[in-house]
Protein backbone atom coordinates (compact mmCIF):
# COMPACT_ATOMS: atom_id res chain seq x y z
CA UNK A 1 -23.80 -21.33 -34.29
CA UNK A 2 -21.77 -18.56 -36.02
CA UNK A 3 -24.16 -15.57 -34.39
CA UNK A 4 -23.66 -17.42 -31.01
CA UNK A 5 -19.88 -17.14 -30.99
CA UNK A 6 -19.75 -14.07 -32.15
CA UNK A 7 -21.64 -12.72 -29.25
CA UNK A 8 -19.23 -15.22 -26.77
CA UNK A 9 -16.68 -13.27 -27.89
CA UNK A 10 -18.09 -10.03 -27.82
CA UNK A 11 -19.01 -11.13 -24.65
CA UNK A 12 -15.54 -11.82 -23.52
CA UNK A 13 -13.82 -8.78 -24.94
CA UNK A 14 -16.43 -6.51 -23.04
CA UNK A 15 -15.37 -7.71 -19.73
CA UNK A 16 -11.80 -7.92 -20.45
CA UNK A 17 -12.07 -3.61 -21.35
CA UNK A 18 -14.11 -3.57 -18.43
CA UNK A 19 -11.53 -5.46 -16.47
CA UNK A 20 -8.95 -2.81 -17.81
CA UNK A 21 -10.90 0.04 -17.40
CA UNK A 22 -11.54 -0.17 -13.83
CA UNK A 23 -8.44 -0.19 -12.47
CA UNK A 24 -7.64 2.83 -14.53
CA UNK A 25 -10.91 4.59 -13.00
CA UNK A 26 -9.82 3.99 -9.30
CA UNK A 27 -6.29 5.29 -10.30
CA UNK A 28 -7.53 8.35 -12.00
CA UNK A 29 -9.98 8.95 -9.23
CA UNK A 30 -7.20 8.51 -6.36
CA UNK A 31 -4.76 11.14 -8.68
CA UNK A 32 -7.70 13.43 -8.46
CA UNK A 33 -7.92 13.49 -4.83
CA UNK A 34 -4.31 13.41 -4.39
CA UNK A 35 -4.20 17.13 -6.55
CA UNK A 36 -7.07 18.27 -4.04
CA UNK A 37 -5.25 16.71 -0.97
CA UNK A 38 -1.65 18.25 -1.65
CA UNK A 39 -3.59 21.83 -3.04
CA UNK A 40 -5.02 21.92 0.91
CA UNK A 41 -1.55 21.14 2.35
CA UNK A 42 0.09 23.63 0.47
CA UNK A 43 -2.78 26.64 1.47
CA UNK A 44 -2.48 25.45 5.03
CA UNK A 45 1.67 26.37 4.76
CA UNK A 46 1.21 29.13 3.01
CA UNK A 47 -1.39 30.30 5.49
CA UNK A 48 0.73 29.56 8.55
CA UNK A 49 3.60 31.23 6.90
CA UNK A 50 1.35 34.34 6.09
CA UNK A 51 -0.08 34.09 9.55
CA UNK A 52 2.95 33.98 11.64
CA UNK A 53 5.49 35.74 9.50
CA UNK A 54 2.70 38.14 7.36
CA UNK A 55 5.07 36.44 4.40
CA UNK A 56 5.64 33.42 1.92
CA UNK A 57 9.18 31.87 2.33
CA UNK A 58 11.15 29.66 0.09
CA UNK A 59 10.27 26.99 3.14
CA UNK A 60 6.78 26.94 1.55
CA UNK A 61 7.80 24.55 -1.32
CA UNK A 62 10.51 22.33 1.00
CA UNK A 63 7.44 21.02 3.11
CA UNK A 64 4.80 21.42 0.74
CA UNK A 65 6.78 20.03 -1.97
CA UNK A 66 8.47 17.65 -0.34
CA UNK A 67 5.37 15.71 0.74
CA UNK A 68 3.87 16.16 -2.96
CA UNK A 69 6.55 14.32 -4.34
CA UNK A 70 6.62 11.56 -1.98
CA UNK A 71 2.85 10.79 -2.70
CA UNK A 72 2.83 11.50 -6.47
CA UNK A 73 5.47 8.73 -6.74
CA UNK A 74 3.54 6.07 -4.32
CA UNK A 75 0.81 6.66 -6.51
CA UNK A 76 2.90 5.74 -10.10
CA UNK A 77 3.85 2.87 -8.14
CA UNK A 78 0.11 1.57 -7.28
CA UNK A 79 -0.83 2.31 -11.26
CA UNK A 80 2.08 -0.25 -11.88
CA UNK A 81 1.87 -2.69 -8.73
CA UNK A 82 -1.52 -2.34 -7.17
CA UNK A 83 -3.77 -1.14 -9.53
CA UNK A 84 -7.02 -2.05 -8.10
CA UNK A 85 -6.25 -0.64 -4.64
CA UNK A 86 -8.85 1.38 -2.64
CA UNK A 87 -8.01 4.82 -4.34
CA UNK A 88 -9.48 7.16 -1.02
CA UNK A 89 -6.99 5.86 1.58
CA UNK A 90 -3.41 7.72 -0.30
CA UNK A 91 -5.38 10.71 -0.39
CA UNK A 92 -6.90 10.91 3.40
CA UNK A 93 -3.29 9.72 4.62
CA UNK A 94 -1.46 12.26 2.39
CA UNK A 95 -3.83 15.28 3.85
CA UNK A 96 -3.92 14.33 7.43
CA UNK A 97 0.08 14.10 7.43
CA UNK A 98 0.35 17.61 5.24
CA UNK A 99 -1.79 19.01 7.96
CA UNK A 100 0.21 17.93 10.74
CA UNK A 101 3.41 19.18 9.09
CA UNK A 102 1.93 22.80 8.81
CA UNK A 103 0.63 22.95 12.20
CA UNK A 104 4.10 21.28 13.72
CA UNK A 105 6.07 24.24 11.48
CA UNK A 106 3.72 26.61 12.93
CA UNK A 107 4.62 25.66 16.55
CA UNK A 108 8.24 25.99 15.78
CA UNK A 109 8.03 29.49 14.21
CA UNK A 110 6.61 30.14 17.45
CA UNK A 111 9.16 28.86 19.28
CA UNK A 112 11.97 29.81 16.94
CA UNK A 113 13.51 26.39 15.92
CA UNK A 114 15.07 25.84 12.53
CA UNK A 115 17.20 23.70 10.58
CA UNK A 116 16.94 20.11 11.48
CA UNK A 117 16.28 21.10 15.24
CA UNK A 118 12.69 22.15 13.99
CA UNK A 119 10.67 19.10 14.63
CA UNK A 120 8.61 20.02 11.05
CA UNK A 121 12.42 19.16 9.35
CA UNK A 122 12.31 15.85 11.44
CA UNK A 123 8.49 15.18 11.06
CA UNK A 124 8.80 15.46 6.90
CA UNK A 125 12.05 12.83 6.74
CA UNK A 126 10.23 10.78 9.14
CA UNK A 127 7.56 11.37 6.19
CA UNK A 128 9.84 10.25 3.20
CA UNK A 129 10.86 7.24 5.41
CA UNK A 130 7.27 6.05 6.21
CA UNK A 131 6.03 6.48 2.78
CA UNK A 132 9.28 4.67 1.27
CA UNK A 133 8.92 1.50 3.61
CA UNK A 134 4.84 2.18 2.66
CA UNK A 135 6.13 1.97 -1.02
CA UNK A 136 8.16 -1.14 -0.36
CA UNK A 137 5.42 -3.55 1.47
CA UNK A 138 3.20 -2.17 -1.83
CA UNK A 139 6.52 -3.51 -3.89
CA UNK A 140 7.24 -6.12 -2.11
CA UNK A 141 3.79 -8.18 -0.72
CA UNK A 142 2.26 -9.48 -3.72
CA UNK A 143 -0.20 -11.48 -1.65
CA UNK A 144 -1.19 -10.38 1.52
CA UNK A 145 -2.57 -14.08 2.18
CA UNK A 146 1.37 -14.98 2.67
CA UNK A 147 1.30 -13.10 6.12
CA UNK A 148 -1.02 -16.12 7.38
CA UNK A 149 1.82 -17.97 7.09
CA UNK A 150 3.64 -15.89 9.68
CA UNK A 151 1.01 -16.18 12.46
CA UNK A 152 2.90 -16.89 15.40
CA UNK A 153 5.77 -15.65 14.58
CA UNK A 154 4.07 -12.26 14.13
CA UNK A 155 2.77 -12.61 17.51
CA UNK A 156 6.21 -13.72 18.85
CA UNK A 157 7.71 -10.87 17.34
CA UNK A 158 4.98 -8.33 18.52
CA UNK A 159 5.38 -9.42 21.98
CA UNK A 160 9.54 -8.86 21.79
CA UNK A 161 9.31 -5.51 20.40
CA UNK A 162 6.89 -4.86 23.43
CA UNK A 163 9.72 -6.33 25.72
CA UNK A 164 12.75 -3.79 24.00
CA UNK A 165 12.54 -1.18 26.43
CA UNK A 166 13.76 -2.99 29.47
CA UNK A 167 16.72 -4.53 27.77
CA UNK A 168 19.88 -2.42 29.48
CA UNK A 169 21.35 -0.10 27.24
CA UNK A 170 18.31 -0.02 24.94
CA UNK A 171 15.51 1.56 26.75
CA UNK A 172 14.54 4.89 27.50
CA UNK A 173 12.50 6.17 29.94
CA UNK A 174 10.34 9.21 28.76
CA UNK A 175 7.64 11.32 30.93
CA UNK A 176 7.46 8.14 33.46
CA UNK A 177 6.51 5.57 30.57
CA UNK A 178 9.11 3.01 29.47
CA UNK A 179 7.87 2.99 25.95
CA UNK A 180 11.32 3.88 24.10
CA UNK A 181 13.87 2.58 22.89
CA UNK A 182 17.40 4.35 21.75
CA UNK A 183 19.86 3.10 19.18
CA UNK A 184 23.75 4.64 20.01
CA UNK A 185 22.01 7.18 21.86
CA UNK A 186 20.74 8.74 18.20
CA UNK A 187 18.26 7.07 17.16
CA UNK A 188 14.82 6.72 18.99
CA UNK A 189 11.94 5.04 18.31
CA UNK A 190 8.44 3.04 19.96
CA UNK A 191 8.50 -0.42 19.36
CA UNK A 192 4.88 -0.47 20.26
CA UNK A 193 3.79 0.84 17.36
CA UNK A 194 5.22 -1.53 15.13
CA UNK A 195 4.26 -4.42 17.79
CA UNK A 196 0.47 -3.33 16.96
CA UNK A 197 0.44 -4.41 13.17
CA UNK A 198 2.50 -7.70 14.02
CA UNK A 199 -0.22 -8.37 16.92
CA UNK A 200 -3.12 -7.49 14.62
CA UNK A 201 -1.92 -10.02 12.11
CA UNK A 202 -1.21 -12.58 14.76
CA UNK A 203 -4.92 -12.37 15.85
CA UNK A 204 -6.44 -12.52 12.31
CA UNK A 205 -4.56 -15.90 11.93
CA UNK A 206 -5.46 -16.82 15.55
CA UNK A 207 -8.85 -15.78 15.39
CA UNK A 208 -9.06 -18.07 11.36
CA UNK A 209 -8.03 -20.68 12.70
CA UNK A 210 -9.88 -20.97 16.22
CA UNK A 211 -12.98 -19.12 15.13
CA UNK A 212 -15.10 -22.20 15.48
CA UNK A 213 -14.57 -23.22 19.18
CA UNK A 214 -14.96 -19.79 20.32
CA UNK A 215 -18.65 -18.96 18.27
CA UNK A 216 -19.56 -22.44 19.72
CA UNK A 217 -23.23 -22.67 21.15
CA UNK A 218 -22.88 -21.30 24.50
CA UNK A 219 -25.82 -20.23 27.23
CA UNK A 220 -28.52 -18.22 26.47
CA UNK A 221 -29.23 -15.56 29.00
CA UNK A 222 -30.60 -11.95 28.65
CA UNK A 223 -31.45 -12.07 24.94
CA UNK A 224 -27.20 -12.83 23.96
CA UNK A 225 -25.38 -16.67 23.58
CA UNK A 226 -22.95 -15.94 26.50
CA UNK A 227 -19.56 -18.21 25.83
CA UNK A 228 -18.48 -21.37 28.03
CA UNK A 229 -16.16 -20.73 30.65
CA UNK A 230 -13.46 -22.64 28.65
CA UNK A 231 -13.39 -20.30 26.10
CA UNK A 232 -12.42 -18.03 27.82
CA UNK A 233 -8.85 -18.19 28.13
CA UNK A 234 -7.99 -16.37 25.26
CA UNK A 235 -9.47 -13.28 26.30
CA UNK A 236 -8.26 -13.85 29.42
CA UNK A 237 -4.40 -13.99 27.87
CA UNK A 238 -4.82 -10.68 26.27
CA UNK A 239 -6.53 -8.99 28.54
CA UNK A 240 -3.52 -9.85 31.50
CA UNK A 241 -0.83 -8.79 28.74
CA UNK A 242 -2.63 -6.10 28.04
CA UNK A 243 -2.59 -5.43 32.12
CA UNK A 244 1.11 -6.44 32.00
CA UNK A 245 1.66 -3.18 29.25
CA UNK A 246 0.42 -0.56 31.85
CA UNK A 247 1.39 -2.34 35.01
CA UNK A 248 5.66 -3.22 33.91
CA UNK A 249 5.52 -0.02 31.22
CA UNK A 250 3.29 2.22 32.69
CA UNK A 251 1.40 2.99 29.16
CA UNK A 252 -2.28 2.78 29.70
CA UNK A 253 -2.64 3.96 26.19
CA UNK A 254 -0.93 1.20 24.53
CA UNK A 255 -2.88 -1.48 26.69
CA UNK A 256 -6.24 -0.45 26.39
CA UNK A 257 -5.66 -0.08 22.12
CA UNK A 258 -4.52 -4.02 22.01
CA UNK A 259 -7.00 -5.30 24.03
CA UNK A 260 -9.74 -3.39 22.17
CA UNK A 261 -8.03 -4.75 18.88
CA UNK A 262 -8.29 -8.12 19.71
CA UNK A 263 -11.88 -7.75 21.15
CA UNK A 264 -12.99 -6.14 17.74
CA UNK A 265 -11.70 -8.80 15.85
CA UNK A 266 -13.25 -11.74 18.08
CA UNK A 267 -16.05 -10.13 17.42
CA UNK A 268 -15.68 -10.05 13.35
CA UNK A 269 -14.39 -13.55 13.75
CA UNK A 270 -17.42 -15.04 15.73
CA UNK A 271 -20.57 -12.75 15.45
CA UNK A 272 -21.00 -12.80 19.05
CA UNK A 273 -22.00 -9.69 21.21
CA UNK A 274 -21.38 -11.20 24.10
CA UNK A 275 -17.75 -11.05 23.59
CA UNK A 276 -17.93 -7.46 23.35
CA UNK A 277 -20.19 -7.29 26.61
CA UNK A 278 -17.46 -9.55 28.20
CA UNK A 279 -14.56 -7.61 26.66
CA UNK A 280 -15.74 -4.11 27.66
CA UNK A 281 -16.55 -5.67 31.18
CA UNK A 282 -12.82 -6.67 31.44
CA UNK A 283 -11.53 -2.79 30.44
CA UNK A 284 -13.56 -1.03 32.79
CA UNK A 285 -12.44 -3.75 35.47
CA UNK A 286 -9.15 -3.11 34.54
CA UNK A 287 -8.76 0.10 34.20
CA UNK A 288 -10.14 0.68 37.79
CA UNK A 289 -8.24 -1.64 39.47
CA UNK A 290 -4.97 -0.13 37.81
CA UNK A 291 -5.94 3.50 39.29
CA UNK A 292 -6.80 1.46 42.40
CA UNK A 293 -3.46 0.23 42.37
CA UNK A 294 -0.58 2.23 40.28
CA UNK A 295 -0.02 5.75 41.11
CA UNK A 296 0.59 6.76 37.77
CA UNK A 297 -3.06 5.70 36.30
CA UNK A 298 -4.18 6.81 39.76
CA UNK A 299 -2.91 10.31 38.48
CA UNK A 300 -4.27 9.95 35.09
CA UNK A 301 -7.84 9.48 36.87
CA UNK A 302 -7.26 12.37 39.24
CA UNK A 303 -6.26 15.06 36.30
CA UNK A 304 -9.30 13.63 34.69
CA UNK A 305 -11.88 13.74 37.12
CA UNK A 306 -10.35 17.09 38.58
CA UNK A 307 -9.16 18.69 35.89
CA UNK A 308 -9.56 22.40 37.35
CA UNK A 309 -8.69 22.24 41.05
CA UNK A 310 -5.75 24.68 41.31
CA UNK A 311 -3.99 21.73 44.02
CA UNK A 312 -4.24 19.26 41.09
CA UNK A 313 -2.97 21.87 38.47
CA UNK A 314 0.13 23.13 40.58
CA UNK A 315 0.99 19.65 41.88
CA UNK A 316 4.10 18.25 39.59
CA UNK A 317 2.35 19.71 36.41
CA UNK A 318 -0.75 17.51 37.03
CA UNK A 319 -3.52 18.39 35.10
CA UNK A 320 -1.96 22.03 33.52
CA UNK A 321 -1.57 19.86 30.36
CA UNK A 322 -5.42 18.96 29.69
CA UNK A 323 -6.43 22.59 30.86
CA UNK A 324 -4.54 24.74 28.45
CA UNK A 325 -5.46 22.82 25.51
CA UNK A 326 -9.24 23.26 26.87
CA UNK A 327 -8.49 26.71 26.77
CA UNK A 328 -6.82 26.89 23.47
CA UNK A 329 -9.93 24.58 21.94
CA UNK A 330 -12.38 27.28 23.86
CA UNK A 331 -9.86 30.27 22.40
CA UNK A 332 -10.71 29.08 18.67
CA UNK A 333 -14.46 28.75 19.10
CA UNK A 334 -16.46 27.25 16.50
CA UNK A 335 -13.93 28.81 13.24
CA UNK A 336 -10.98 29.34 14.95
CA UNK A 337 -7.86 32.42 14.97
CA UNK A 338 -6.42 31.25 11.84
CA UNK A 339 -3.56 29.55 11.09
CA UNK A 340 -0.29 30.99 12.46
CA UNK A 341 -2.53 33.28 14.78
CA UNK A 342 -3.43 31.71 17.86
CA UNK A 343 -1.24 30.35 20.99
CA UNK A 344 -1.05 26.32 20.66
CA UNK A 345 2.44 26.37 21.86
CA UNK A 346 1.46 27.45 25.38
CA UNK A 347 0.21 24.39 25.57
CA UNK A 348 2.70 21.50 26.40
CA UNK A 349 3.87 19.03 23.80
CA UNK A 350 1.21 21.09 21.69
CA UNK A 351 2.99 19.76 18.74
CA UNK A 352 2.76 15.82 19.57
CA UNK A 353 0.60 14.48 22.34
CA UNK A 354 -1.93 18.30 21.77
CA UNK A 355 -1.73 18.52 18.18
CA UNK A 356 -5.40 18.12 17.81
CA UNK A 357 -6.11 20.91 20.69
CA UNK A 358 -3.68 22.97 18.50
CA UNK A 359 -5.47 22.54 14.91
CA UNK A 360 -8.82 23.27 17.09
CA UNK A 361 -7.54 26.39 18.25
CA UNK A 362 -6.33 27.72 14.76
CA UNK A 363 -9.21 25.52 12.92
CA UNK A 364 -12.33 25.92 15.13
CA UNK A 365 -14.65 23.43 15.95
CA UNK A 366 -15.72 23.29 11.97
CA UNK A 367 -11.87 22.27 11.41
CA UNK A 368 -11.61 19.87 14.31
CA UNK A 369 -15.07 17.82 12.71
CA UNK A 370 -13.55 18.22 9.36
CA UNK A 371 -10.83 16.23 10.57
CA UNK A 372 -12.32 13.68 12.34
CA UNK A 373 -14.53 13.38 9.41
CA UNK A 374 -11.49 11.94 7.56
CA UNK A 375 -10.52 9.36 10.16
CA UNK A 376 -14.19 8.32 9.85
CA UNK A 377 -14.01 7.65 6.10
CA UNK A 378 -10.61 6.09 6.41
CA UNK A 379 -11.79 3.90 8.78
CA UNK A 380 -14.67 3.05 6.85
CA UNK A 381 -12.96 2.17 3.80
CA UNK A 382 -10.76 0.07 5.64
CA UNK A 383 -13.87 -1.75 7.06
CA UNK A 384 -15.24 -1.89 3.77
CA UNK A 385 -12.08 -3.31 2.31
CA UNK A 386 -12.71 -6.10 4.84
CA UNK A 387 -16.36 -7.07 4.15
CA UNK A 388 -15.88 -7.21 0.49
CA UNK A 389 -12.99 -9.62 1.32
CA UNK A 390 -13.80 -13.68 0.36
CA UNK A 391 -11.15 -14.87 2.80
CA UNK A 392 -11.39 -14.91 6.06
CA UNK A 393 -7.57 -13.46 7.58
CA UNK A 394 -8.15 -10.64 4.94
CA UNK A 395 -11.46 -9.76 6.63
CA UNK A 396 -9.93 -9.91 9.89
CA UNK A 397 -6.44 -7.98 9.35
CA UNK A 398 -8.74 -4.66 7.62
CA UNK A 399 -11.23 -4.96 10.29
CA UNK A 400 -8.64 -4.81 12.92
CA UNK A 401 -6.06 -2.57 11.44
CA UNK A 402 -8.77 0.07 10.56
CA UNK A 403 -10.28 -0.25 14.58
CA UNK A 404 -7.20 0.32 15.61
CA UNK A 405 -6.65 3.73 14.06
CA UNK A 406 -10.80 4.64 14.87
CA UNK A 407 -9.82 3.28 18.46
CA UNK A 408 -6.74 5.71 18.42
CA UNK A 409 -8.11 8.61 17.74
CA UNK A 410 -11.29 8.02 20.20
CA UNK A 411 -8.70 7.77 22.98
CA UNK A 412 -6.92 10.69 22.14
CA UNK A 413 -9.67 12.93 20.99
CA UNK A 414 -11.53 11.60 24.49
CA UNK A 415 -8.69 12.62 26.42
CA UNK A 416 -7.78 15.81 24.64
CA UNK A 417 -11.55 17.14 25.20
CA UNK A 418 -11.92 15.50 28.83
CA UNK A 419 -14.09 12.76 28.06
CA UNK A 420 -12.11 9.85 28.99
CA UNK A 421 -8.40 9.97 30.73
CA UNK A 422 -5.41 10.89 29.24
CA UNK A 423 -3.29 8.06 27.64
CA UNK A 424 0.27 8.61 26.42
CA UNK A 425 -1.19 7.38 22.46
CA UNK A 426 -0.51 9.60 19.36
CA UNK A 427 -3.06 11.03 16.78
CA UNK A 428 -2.48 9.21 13.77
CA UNK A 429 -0.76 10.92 11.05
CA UNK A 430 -0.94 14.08 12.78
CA UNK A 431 1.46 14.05 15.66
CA UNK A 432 4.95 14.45 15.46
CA UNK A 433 7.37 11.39 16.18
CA UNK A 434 9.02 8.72 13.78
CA UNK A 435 7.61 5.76 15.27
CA UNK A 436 3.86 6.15 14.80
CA UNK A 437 4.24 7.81 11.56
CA UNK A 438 5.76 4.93 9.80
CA UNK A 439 3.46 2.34 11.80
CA UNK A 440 -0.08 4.19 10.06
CA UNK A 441 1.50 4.64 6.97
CA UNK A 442 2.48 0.75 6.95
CA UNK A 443 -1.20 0.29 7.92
CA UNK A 444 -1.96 2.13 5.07
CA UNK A 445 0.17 -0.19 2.74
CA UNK A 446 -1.61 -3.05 4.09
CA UNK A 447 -5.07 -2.23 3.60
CA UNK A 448 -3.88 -0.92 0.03
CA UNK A 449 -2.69 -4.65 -0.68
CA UNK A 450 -5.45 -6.12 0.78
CA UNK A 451 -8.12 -4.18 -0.98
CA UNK A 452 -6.35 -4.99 -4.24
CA UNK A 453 -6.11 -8.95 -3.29
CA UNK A 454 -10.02 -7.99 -2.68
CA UNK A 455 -11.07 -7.08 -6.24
CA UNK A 456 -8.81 -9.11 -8.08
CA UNK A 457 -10.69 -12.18 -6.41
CA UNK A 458 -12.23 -14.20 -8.75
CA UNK A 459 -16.43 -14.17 -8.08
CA UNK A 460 -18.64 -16.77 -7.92
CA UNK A 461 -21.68 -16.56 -10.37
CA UNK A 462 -24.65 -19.13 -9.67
CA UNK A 463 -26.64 -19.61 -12.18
């Protein structure tokens, strides 16, 4: 009896180090990768500085620093908070944004802007402010399970902050999209990307709750269970707002990422492939009838489809966009000119809506995969994160919140490289602007919390 509860308690002592050691592990591993990340944002300024100005100014440790510190002290916070978290998401978020800085300096030494007219100034304290209010949901959320709580009134609030821009005196119109919103004429910012994470926790509650009428038994037909006509109608819902989005704010981009948010998750929540049949059925509808019937996705499919006909080029701008950064991606070939030593800025808006065709140029085509490499891992983990999850609205908030940055980045990459139309989205991380900055680094706070929630999960052993 004595040798038996001596090896209980040996027993329970090795788990509870084990317990403690893990957490420690992921922490260590995640400061580790943090070092390399912030090493590879500092080279990449001190290349573009070396590059462009054939020197290294004081401006080197402002932006590389600056973003260092930030990071560093998000991660002292997880070691105290959130010590489980997944430790490769800090890191992929850290170098993605570093990289974006140094390319969005780059195209203002070109262009000569300094001081807090240089959008590299703006795009770092748009930094510190994302990571901050990352910092504080980290803080703050204890248990992401809470947000279930807030279902509808997530999706109430989603669908307000998608109405802001035509309230008089608030909203802005920008390149022909009513997508903005100004404070006293000072302050700017998207309320669409905020309205994303408040509709993709809306439809992970939704989708918990309802999960079992919609993965009903259905009709067979073709090898897939094809859903009853009565299910229908939430599909339906989303897919009209969605419609509404690019029809009242003409912003295909932000339309077609919803309703592929929601369609992912329906199919998380029910197993069905149909639903993805259906849902992709419903874009491709919608998306022709809209350049059917609106002139500006008319124009989208027109600089698409004609990307190189001088008429189409010369006519209001047109398609002049989506050709230079063609050329610039052809210009840096498969390693690129270096950083600080090609042309990005002749490209329009090369430092927001072209970033990527910018980093091509300068990166190559071995730079440009090395970057969408890192979206694919972060979106993996954040998948992952999901699977391992026990609860159900975990499962469903990762999975979505994770397609919706993979979904992102198709659409832009797609339009940047003339597979798919143009849409006014950002590349995440990467592009300059406040507003989708501090919506993925939020996303990254979430999935942080959630995978933490995930391993600190009690399991069940049978047997």
């Amino acid at each position: 009896m004595t040798a038996t509860s001596d090896l209980s308690a040996d027993t329970t002592v090795l788990r509870a180090l084990r317990k403690m050691r893990l957490p420690q592990t992921q922490r260590n591993r995640e400061l580790g990768l943090l070092i390399f990340a912030c090493a590879i944002n500092a080279a990449a300024m001190a290349l573009v500085q070396l590059g462009a100005l054939r020197e290294i100014e004081w401006t080197f440790l402002f932006y590389g620093g600056g973003l260092t510190v930030l990071v560093f002290a998000l991660h002292i916070l997880l070691r105290l908070r959130a010590a489980d978290a997944d430790p490769f998401v800090v890191p992929i978020a850290t170098l993605l944004t570093g990289l974006g800085i140094a390319m969005i300096y780059r195209i203002d030494i070109a262009v000569d802007l300094q001081g807090w007219e240089a959008y590299s100034t703006k795009q770092l304290a748009w930094t510190a402010i994302a990571v901050v209010g990352a910092s504080a949901v980290v803080f703050f959320l204890r248990n992401y399970r809470v947000l279930f709580r807030y279902t509808y009134v997530s999706g109430l609030a989603g669908i307000l902050l998608l109405l802001l821009p035509f309230i008089p005196g608030l909203g802005v119109d920008d390149a022909g999209a009513d997508v903005w919103v100004t404070i006293a004429g000072v302050f700017s910012f998207q309320p669409g990307e905020l309205a994303k994470i408040l509709l993709a926790i809306f439809f992970a509650g939704y989708l918990v709750r309802t999960r079992e009428s919609l993965a009903s038994t259905g009709t067979r037909f073709l090898g897939m269970t094809w859903p009853r006509a009565r299910e229908f109608g939430p599909l339906l819902v989303i897919w009209l707002i969605s419609l509404g989005i690019i029809v009242l704010q003409r912003d295909l981009g932000t339309g077609l990422l919803i309703f592929g948010m929601f369609v992912a998750m329906l199919y998380v929540a029910t197993g069905k492939t149909s639903w993805v049949v259906i849902g992709v059925g419903l874009a491709v509808a919608g998306a022709l009838l809209a350049s059917q019937v609106l002139s500006y996705v008319g124009g989208r499919f027109a600089n698409w489809l004609d990307a190189f006909n001088p008429e189409i080029i010369d006519r209001g701008g047109g398609s002049y966009q989506l050709v230079q950064g063609i050329f610039g991606l052809a210009q840096g070939g498969l390693i690129g000119t270096g950083l600080g030593q090609g042309r990005p800025y002749l490209t329009p808006l090369s430092q927001s809506d072209y970033i990527l065709a910018s980093l091509g140029e300068e990166l190559g085509l071995v730079g440009v995969f090395a970057i969408l490499c890192l979206y694919m891992v972060f979106a993996s983990r954040g998948m992952r994160i999901g699977l391992a999850g026990q609860d159900d609205f975990g499962k469903l908030l990762a999975t979505g919140l994770s397609f919706t940055i993979a979904l992102q980045v198709f659409i832009m990459v797609g339009g940047v490289t003339r597979l798919i139309p143009l849409t006014g989205l950002t590349t995440p991380f990467l592009t300059a602007g406040g507003s989708s900055l501090i919506a993925n680094w939020l996303i990254v706070a979430l999935l942080l919390r959630i995978s933490d929630g995930v391993r600190r999960q009690p399991r069940v052993v049978i047997g």
